[in-house]
Structures are given as structure tokens and as C-alpha cells.
C-alpha atoms as a PDB file:
ATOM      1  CA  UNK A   1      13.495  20.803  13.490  1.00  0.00           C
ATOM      2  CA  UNK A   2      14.902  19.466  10.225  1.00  0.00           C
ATOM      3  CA  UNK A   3      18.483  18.034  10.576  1.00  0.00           C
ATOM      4  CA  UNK A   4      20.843  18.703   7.992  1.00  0.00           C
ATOM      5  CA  UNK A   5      19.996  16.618   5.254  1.00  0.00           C
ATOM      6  CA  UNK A   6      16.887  15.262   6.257  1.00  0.00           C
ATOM      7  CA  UNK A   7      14.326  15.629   3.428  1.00  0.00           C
ATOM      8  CA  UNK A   8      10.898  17.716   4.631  1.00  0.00           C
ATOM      9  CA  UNK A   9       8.722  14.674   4.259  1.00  0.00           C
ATOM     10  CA  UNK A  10      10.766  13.815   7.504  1.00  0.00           C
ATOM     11  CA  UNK A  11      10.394  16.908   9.478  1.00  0.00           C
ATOM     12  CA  UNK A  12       6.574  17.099   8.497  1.00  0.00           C
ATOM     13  CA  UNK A  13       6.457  13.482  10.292  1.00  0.00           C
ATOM     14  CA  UNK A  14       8.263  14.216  13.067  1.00  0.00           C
ATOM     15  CA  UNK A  15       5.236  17.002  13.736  1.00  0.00           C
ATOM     16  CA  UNK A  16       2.716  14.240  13.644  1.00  0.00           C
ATOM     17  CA  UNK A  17       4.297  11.882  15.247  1.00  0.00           C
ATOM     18  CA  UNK A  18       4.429  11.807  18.917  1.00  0.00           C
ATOM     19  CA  UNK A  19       8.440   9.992  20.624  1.00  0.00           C
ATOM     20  CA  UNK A  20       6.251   8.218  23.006  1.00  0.00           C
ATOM     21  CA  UNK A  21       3.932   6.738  20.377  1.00  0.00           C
ATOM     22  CA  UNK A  22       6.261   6.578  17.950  1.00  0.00           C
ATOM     23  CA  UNK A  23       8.280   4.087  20.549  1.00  0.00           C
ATOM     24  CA  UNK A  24       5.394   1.960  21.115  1.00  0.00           C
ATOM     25  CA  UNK A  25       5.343   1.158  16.949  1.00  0.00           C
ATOM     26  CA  UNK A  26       6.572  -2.052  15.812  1.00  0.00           C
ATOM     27  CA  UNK A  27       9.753  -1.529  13.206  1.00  0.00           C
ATOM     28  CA  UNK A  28       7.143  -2.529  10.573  1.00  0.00           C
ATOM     29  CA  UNK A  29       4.399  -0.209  11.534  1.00  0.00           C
ATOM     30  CA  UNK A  30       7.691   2.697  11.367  1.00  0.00           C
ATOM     31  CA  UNK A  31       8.397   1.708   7.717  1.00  0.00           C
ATOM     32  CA  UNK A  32       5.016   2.311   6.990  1.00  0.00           C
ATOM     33  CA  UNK A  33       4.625   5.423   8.411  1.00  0.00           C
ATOM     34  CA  UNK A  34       8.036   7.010   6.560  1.00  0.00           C
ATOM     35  CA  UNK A  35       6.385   5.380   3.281  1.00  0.00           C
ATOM     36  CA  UNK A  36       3.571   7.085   3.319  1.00  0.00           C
ATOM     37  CA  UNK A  37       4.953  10.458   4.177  1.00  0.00           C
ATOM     38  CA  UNK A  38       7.581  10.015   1.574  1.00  0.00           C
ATOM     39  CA  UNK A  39       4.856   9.257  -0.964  1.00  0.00           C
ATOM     40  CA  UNK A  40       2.745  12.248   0.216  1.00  0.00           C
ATOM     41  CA  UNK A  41       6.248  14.176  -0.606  1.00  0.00           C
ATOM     42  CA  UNK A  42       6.241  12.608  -4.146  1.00  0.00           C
ATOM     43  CA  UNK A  43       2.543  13.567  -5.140  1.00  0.00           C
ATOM     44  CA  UNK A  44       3.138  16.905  -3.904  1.00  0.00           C
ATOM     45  CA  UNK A  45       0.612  16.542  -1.257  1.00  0.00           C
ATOM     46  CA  UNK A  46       3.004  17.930   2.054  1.00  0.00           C
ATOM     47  CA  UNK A  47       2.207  20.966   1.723  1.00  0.00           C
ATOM     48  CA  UNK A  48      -1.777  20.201   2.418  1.00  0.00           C
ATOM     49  CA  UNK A  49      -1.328  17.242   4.438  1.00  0.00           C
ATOM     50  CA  UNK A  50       0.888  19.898   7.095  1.00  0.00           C
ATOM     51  CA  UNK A  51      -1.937  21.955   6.867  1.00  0.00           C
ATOM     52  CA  UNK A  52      -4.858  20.280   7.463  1.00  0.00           C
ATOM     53  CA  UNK A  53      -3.703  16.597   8.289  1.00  0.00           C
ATOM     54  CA  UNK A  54      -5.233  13.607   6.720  1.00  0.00           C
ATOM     55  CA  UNK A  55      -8.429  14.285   7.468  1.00  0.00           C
ATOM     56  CA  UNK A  56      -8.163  16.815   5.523  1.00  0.00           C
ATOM     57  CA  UNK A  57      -7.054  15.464   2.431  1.00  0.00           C
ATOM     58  CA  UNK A  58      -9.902  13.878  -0.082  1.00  0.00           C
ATOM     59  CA  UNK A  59     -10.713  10.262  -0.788  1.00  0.00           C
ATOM     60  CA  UNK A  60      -8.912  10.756  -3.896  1.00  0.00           C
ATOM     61  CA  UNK A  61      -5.603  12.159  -2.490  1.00  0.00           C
ATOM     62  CA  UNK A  62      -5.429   9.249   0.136  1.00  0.00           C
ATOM     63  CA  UNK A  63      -6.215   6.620  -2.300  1.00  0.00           C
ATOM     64  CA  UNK A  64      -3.105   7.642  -4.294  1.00  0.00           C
ATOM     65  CA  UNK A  65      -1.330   7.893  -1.348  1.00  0.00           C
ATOM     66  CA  UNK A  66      -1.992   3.920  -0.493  1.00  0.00           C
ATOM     67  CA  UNK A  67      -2.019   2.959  -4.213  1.00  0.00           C
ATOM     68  CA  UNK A  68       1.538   4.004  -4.318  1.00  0.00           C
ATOM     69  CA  UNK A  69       2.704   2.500  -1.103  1.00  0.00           C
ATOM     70  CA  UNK A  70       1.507  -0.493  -2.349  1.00  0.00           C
ATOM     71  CA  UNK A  71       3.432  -0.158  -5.461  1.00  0.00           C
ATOM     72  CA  UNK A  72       6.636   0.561  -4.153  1.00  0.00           C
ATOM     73  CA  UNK A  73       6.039  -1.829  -1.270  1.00  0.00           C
ATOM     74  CA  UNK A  74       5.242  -4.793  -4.515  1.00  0.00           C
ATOM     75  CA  UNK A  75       8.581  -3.359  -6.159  1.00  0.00           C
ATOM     76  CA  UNK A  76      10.517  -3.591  -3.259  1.00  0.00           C
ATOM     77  CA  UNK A  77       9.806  -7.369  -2.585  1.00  0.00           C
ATOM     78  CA  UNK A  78      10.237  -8.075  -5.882  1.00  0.00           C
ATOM     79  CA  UNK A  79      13.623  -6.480  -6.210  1.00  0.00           C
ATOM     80  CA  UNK A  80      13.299  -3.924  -8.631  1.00  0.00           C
END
């Protein structure tokens, strides 16, 4: 399922992510969804979050998660 040169944070979306719903999200709601698979990537949470899904992870783990989505989202409209 991964394409050449897709990064795994995409094919380990792809699995959670149903076309049909994934069709019926707005283009903002899509952003968000890559974000905070890419950041799950970064903290080295994939691995766990393919295994036993976000329920699965702790309070903790999802907290970072949104904590830096919310950073990068803050850096991104500020430019940086």
C-alpha cells in the first residue's frame, strides 16, 4: 500500500482512513488529519498507534500528539 516515496505515517493513515469518509472531509479537516499522523511519526508513536489505534494510546501520548499540532499549526501561520 505505500507508494514510492510516500513516508509510513501516510500508509498507516490510509489504513484508518476510510475513501468514502475521507471524501466527505472538508480540505481543512484533511490537513488535520495528515498533521496528526505526521506528528505521531515524529514522537515515534506509529508503531503503537497501528497497533492498537488511538484508543489505545495514553492521555499522555495524545496530549503530545495535539500539543505539537498546535505548535506547528502556530509556526505555520506565523511563517516560520
Amino acid at each position: 500500500m505505500c507508494h514510492t516515496g510516500e513516508p509510513r505515517w501516510m500508509e498507516v493513515m490510509e489504513k484508518f482512513n476510510d475513501p468514502k469518509a475521507w471524501s466527505k472531509k472538508t480540505p481543512k479537516q484533511q490537513e488535520n488529519e495528515r498533521l496528526k499522523f505526521e506528528v505521531a511519526w515524529e514522537l515515534g508513536l506509529l508503531d503503537k498507534l497501528e497497533a492498537v489505534g488511538f484508543k489505545g494510546l495514553t492521555a499522555r501520548e495524545t496530549g503530545r500528539i495535539g500539543g505539537r499540532m498546535n505548535q506547528k499549526k502556530k509556526e505555520k501561520r506565523n511563517g516560520e
